[in-house]
N, C-alpha and C. Protein backbone atom coordinates (compact mmCIF):
# COMPACT_ATOMS: atom_id res chain seq x y z
N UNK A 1 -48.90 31.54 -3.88
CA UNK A 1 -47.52 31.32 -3.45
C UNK A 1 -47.37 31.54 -1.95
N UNK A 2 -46.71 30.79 -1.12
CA UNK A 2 -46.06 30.79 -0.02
C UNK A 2 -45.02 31.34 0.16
N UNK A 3 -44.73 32.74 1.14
CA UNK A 3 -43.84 33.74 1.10
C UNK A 3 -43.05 33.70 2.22
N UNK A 4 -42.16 33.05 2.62
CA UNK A 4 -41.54 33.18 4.19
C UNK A 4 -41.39 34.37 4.67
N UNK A 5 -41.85 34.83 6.16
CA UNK A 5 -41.62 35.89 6.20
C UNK A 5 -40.30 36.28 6.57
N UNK A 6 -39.82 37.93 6.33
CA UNK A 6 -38.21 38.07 6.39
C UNK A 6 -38.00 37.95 8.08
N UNK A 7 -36.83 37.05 8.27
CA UNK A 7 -36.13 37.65 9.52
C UNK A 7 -35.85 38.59 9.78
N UNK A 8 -36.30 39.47 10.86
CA UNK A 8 -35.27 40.56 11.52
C UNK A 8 -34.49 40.10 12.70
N UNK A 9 -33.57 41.48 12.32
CA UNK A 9 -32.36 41.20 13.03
C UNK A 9 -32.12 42.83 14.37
N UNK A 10 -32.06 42.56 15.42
CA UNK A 10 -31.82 43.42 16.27
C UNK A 10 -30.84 44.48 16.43
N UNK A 11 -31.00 45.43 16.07
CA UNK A 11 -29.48 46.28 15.67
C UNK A 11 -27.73 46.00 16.78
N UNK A 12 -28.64 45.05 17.88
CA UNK A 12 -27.82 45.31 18.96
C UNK A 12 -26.80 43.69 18.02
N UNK A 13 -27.52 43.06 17.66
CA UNK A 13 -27.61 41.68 17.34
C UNK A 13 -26.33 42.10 15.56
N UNK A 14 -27.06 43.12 15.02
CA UNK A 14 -25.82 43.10 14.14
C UNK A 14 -24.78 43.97 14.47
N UNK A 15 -24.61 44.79 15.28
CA UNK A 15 -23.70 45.06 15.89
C UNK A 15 -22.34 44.23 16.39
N UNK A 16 -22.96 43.00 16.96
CA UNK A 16 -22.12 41.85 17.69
C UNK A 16 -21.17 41.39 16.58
N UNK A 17 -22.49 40.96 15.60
CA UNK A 17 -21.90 40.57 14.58
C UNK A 17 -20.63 41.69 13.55
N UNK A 18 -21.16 42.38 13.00
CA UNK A 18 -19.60 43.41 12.80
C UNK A 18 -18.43 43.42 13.80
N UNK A 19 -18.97 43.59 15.31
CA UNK A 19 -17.60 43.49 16.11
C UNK A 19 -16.82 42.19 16.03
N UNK A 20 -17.23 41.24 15.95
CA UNK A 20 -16.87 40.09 15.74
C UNK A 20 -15.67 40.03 14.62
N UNK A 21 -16.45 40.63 13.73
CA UNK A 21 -15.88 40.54 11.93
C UNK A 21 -14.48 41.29 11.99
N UNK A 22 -14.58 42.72 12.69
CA UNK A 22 -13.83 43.31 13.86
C UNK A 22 -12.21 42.61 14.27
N UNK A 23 -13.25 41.90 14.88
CA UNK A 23 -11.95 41.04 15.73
C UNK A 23 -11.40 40.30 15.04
N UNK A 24 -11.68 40.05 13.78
CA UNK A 24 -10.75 38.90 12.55
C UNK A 24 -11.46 37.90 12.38
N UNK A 25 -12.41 37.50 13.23
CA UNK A 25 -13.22 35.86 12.19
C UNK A 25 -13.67 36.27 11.05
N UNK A 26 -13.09 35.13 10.36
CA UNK A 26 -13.23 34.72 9.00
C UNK A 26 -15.15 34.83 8.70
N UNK A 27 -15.92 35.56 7.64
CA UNK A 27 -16.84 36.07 7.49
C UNK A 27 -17.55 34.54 7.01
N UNK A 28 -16.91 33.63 6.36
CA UNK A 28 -17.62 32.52 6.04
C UNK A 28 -18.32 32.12 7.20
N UNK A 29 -17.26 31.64 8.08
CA UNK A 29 -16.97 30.64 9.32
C UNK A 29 -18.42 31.53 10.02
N UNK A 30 -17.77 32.97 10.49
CA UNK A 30 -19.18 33.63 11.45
C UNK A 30 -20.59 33.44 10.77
N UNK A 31 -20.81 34.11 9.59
CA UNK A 31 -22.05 33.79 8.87
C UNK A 31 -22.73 32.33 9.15
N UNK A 32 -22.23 31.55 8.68
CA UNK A 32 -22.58 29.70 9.07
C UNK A 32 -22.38 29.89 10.62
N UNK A 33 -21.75 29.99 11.53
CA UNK A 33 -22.13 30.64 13.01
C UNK A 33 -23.58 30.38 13.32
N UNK A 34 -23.69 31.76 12.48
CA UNK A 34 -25.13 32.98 13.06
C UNK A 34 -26.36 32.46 12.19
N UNK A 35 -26.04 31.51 11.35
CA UNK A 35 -27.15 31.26 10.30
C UNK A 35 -27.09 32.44 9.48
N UNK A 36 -26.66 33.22 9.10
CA UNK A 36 -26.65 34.20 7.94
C UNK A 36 -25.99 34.29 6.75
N UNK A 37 -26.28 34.35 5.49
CA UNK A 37 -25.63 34.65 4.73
C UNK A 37 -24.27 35.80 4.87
N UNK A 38 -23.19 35.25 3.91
CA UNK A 38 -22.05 36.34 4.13
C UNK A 38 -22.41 37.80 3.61
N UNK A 39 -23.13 37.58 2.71
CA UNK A 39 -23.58 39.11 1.95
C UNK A 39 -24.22 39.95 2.95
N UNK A 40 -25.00 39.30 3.42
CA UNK A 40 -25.83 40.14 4.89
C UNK A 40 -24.78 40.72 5.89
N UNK A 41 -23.56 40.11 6.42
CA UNK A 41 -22.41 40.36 6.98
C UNK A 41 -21.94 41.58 6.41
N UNK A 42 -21.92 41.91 4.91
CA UNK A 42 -21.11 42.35 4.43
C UNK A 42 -21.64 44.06 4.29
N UNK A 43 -23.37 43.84 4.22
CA UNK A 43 -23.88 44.41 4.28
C UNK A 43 -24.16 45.77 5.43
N UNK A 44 -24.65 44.78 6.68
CA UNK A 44 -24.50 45.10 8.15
C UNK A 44 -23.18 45.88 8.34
N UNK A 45 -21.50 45.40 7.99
CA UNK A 45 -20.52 46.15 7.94
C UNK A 45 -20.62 47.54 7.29
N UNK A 46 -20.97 47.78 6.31
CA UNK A 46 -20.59 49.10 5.17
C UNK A 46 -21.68 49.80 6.08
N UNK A 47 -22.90 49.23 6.48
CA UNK A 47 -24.40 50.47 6.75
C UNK A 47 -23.34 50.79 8.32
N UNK A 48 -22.95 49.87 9.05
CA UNK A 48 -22.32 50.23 10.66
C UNK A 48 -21.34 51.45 10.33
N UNK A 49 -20.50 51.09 9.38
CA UNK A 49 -19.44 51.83 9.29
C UNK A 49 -19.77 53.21 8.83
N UNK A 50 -20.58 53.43 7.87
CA UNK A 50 -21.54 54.15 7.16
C UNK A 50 -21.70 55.59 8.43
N UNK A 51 -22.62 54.86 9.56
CA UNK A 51 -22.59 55.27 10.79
C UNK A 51 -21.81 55.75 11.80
N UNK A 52 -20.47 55.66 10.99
CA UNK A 52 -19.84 56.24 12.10
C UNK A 52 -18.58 57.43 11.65
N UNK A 53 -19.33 58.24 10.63
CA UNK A 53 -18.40 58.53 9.53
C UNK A 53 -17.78 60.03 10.43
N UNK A 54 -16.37 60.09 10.06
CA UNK A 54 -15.94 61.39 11.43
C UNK A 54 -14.95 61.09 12.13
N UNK A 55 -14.83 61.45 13.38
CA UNK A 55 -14.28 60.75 13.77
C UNK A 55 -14.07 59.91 14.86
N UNK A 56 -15.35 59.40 15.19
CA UNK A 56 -15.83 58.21 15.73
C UNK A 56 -15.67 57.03 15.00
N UNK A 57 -15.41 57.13 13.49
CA UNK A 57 -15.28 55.74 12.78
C UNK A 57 -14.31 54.93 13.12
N UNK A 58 -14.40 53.56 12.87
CA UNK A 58 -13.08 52.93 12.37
C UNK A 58 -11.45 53.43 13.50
N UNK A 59 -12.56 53.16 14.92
CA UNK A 59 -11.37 52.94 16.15
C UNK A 59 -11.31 51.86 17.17
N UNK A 60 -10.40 51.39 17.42
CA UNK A 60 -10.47 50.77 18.83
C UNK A 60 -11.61 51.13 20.11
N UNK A 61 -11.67 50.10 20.50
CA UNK A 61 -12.29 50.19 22.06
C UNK A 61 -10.97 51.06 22.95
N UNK A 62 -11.32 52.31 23.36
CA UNK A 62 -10.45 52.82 24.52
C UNK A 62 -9.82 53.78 23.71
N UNK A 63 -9.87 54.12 22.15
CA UNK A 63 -9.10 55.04 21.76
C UNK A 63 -9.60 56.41 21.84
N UNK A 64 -10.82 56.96 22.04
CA UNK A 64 -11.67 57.43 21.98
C UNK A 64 -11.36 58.73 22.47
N UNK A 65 -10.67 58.75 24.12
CA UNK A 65 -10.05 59.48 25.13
C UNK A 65 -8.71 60.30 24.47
N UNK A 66 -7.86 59.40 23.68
CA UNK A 66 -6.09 59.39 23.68
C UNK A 66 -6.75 60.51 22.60
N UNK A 67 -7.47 59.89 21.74
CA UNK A 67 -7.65 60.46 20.02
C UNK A 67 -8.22 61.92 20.59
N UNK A 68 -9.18 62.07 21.48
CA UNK A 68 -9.87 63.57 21.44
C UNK A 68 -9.06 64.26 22.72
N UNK A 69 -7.94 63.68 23.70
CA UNK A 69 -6.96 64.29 23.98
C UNK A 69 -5.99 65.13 22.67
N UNK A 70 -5.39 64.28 22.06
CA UNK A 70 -4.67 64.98 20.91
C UNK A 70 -5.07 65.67 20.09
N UNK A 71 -6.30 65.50 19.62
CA UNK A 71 -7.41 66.75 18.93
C UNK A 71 -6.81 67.89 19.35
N UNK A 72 -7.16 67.92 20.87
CA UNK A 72 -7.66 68.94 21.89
C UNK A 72 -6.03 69.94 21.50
N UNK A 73 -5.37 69.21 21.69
CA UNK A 73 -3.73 69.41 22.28
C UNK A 73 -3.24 70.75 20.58
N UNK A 74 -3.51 69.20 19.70
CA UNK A 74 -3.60 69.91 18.40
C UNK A 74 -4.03 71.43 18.21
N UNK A 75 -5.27 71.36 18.62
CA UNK A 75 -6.07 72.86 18.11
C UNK A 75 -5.47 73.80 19.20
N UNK A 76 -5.35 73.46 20.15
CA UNK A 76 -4.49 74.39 21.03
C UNK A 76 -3.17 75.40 20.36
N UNK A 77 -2.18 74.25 20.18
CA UNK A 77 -0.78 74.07 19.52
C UNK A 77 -1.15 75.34 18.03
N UNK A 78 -1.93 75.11 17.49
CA UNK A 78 -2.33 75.97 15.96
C UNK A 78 -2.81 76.90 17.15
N UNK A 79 -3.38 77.44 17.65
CA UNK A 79 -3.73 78.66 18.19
C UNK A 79 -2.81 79.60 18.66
N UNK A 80 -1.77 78.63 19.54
CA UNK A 80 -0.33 79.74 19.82
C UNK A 80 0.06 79.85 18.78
N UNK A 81 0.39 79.31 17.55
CA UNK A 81 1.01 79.50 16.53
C UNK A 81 0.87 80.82 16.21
């Protein structure tokens, strides 16, 4: 038997791809894009997200600052308490 070998994919490369998914394109449309199946998309999403569990997950570009300002402010605020 003749075995194709598997594609790899560059972490930087599925990265793009989740941000993309991110930004609202439709997962069909990007997949046919990128040549990839949607399941692989779907996949790449849950392991990224997976990765960022805390609270680094599941934020904006730029929120990063505001969010660990108010942390900060927070734990303060409970301390005079």
């Amino acid at each position: 038997m003749n075995q194709k070998p598997r594609k790899r994919y560059t972490p930087e490369f599925k990265a793009q791809a989740v941000e993309l998914l991110a930004l609202g394109r439709p997962v069909a449309e990007l997949a046919e894009e990128l040549c990839i199946s949607p399941n692989l998309l779907y996949s790449w999403k849950s392991s990224l997200q997976g990765a960022q569990v805390g609270s680094e997950g599941g934020r904006a570009v730029g929120e990063n600052a505001a969010a660990d300002d108010l942390r900060a402010l927070r734990r303060e605020n409970a301390l005079l308490r």
